[in-house]
PDB file of N, CA and C in Angstrom:
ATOM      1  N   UNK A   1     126.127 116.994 110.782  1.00  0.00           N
ATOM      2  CA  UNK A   1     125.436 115.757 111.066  1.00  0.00           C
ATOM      3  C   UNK A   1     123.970 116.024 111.419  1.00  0.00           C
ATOM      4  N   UNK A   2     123.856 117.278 112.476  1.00  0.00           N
ATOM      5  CA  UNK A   2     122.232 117.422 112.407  1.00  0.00           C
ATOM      6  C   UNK A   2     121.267 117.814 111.506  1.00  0.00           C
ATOM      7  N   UNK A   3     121.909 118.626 110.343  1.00  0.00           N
ATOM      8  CA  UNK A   3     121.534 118.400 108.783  1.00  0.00           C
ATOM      9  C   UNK A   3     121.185 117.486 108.072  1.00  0.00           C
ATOM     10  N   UNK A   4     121.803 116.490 108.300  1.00  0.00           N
ATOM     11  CA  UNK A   4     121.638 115.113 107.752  1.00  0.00           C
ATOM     12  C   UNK A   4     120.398 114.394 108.341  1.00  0.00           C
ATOM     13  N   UNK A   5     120.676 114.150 109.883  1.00  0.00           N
ATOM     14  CA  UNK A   5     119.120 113.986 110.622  1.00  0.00           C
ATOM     15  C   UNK A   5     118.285 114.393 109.759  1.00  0.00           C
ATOM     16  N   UNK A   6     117.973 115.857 110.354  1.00  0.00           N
ATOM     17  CA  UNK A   6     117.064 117.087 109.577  1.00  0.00           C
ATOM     18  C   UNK A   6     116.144 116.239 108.340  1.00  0.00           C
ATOM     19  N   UNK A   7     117.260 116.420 107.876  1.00  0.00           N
ATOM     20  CA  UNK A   7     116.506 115.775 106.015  1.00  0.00           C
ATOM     21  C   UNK A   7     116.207 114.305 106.469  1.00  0.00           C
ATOM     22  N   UNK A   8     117.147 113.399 106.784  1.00  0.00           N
ATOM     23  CA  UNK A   8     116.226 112.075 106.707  1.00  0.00           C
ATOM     24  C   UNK A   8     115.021 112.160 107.686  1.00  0.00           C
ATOM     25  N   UNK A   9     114.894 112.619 108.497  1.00  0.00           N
ATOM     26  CA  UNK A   9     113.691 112.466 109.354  1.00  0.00           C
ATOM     27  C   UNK A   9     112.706 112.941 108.709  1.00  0.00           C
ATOM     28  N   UNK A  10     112.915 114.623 108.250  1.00  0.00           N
ATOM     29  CA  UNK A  10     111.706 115.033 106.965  1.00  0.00           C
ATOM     30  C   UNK A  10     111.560 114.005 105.937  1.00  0.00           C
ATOM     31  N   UNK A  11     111.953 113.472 105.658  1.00  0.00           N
ATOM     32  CA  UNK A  11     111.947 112.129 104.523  1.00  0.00           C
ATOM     33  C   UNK A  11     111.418 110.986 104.953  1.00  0.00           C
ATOM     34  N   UNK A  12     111.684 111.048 105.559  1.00  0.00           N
ATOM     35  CA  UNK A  12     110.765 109.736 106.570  1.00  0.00           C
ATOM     36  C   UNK A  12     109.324 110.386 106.854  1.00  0.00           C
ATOM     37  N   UNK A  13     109.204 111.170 107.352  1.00  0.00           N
ATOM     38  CA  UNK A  13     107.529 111.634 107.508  1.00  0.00           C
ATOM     39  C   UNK A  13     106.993 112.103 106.586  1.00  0.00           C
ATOM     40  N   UNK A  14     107.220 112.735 105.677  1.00  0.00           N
ATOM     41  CA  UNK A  14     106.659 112.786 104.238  1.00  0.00           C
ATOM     42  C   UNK A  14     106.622 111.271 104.304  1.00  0.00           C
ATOM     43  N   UNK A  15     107.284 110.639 103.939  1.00  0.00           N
ATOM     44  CA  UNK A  15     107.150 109.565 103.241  1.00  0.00           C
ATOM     45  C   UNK A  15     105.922 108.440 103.876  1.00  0.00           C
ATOM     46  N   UNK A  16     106.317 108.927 105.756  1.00  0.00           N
ATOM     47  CA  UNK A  16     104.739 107.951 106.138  1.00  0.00           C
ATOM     48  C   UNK A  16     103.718 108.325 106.106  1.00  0.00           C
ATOM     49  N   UNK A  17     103.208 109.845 105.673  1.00  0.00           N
ATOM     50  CA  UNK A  17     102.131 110.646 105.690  1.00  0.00           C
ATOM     51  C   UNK A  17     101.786 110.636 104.299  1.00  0.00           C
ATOM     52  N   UNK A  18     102.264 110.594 103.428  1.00  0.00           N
ATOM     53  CA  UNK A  18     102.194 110.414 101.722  1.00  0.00           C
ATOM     54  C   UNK A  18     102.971 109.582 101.105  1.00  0.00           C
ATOM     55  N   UNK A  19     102.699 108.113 101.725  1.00  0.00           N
ATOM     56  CA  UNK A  19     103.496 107.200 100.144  1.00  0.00           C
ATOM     57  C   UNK A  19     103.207 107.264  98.826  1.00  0.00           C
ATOM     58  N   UNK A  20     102.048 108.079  98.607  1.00  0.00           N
ATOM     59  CA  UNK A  20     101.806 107.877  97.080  1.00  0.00           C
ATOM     60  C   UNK A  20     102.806 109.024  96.696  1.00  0.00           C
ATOM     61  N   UNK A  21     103.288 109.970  96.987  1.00  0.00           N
ATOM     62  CA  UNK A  21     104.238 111.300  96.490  1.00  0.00           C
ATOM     63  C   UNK A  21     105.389 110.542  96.510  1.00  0.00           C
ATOM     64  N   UNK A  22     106.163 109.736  97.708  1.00  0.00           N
ATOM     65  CA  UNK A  22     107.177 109.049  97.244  1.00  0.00           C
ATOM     66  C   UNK A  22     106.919 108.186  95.754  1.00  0.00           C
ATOM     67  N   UNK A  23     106.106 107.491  96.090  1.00  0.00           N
ATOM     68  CA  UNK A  23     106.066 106.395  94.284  1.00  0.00           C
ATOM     69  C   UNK A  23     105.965 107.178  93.051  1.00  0.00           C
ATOM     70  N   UNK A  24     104.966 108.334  93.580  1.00  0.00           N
ATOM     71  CA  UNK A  24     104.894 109.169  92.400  1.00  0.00           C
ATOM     72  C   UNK A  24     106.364 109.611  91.650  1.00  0.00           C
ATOM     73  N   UNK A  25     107.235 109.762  92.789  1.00  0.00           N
ATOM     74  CA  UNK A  25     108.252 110.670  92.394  1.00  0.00           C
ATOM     75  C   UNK A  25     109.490 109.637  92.335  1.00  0.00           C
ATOM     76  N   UNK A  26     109.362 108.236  92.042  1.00  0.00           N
ATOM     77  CA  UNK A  26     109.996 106.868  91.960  1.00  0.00           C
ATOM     78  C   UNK A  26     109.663 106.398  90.503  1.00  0.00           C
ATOM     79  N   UNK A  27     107.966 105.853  90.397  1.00  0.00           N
ATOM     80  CA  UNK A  27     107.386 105.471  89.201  1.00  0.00           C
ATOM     81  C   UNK A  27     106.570 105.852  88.450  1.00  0.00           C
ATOM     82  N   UNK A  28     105.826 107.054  89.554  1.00  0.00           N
ATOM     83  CA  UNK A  28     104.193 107.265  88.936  1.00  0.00           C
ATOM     84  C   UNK A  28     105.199 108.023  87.640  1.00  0.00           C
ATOM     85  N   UNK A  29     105.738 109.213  87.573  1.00  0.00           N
ATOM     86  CA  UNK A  29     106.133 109.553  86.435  1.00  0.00           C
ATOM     87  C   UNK A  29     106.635 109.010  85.441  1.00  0.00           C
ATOM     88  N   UNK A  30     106.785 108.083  85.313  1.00  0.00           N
ATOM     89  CA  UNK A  30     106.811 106.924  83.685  1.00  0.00           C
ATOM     90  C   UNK A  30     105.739 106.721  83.619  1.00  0.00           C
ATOM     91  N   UNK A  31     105.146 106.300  84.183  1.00  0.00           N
ATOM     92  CA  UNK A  31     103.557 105.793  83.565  1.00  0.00           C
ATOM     93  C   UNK A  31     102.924 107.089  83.187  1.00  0.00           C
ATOM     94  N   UNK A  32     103.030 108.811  83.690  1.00  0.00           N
ATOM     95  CA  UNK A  32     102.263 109.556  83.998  1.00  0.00           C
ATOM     96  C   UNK A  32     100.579 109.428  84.376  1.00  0.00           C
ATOM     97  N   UNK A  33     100.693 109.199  85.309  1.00  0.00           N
ATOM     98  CA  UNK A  33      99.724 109.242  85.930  1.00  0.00           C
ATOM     99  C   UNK A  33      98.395 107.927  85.448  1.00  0.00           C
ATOM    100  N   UNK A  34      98.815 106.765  84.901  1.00  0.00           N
ATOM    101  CA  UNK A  34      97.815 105.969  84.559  1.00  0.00           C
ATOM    102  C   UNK A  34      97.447 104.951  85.249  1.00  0.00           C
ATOM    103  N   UNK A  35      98.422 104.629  86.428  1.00  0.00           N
ATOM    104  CA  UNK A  35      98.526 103.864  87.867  1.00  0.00           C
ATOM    105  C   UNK A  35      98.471 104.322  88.840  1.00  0.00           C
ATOM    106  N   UNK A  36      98.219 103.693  89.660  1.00  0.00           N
ATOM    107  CA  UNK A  36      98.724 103.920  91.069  1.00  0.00           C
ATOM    108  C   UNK A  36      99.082 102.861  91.953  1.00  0.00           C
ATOM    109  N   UNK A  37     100.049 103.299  92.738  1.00  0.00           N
ATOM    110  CA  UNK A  37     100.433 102.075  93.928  1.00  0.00           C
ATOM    111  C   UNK A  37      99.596 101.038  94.325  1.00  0.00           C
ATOM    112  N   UNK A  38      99.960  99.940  94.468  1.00  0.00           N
ATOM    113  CA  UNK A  38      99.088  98.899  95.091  1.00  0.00           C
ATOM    114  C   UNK A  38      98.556  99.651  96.807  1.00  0.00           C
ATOM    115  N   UNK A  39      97.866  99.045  97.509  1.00  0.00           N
ATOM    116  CA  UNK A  39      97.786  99.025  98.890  1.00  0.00           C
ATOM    117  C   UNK A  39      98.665  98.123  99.550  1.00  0.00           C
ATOM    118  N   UNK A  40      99.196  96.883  99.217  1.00  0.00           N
ATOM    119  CA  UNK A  40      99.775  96.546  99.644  1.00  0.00           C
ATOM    120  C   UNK A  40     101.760  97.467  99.991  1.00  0.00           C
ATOM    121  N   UNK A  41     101.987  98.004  98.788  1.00  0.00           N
ATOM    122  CA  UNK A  41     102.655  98.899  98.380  1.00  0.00           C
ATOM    123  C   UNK A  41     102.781  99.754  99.782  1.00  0.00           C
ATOM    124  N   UNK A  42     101.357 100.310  99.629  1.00  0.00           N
ATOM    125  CA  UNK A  42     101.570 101.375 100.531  1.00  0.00           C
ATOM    126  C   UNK A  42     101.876 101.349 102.105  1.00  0.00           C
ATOM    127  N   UNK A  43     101.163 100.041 102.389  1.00  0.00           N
ATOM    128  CA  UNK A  43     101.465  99.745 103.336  1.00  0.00           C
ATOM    129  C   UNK A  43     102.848  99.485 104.210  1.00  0.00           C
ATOM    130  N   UNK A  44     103.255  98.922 102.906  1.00  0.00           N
ATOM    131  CA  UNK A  44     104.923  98.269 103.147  1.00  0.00           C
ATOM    132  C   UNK A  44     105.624  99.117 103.304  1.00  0.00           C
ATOM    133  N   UNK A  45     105.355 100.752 102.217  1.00  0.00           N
ATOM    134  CA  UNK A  45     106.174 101.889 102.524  1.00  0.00           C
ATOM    135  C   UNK A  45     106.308 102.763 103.700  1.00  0.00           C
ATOM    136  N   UNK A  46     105.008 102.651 104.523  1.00  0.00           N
ATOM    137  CA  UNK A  46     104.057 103.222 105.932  1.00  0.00           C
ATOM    138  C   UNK A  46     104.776 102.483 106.954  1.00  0.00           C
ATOM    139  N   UNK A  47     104.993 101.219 107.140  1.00  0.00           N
ATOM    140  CA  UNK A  47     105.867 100.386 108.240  1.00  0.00           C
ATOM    141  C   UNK A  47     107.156 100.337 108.203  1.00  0.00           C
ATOM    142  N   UNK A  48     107.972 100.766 106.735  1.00  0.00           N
ATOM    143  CA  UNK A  48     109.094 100.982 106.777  1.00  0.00           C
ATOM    144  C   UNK A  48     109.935 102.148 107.053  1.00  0.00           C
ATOM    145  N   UNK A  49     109.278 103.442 106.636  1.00  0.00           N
ATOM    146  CA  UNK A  49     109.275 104.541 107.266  1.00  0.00           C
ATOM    147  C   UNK A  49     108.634 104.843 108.831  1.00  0.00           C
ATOM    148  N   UNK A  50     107.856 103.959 109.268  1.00  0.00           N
ATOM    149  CA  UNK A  50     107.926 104.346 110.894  1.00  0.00           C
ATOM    150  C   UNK A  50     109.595 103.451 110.976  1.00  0.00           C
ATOM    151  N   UNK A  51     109.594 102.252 110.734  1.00  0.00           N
ATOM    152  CA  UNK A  51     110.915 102.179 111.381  1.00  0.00           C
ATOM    153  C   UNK A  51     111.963 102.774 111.004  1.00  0.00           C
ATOM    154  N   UNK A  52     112.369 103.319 109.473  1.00  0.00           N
ATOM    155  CA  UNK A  52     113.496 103.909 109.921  1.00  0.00           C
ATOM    156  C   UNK A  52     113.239 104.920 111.137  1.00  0.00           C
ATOM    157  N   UNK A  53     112.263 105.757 111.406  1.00  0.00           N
ATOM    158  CA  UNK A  53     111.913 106.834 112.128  1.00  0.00           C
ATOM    159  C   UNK A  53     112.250 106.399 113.317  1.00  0.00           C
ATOM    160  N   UNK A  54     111.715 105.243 113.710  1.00  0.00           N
ATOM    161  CA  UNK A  54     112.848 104.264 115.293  1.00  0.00           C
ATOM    162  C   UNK A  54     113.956 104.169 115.318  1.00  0.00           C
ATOM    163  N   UNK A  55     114.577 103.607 114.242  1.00  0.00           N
ATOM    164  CA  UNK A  55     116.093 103.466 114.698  1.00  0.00           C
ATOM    165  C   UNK A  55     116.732 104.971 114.032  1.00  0.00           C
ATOM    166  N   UNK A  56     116.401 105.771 113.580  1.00  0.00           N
ATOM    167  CA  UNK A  56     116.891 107.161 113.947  1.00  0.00           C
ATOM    168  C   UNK A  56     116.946 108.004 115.370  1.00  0.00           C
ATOM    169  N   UNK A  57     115.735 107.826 115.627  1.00  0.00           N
ATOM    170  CA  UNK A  57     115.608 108.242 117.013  1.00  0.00           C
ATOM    171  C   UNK A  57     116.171 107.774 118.177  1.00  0.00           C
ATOM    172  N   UNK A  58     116.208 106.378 118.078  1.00  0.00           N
ATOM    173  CA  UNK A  58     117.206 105.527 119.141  1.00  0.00           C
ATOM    174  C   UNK A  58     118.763 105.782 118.715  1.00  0.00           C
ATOM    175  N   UNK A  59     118.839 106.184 117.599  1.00  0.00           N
ATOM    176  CA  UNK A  59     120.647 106.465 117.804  1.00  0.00           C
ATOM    177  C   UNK A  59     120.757 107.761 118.012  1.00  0.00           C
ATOM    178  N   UNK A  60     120.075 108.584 117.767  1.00  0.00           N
ATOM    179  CA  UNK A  60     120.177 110.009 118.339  1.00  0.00           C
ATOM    180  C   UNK A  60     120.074 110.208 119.860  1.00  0.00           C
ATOM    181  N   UNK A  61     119.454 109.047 120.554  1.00  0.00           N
ATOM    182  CA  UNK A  61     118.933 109.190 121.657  1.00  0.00           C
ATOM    183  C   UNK A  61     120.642 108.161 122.388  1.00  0.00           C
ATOM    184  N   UNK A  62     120.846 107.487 121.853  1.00  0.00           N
ATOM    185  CA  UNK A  62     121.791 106.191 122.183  1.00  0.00           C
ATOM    186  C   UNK A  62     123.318 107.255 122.736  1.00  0.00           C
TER     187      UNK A  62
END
């Protein structure tokens, strides 16, 4: 189970420190490289990864 943590939490901070590597590795590769994420996009991905990062921590903590 703390394996599991482990990885989602690394997944979660990659993911709030670089949303464009998540999309990249979602969509940018079909397009190869001729887009990029909206800002709005990114944003949405940045607030959703702090929260999972909350309610991970509160059930680890719970």
């Amino acid at each position: 189970m703390k394996t599991l943590f482990f990885i989602f939490m690394t997944l979660c901070i990659i993911n709030l420190c670089f949303p464009k590597f998540g999309w990249y590795l979602r969509y940018g590769w079909i397009s190869r490289g001729e887009t990029e994420p909206s800002p709005p996009y990114m944003a949405i991905t940045r607030m959703t990864s702090l929260l999972m990062l909350l309610v991970a921590f509160t059930l680890v903590v719970a």
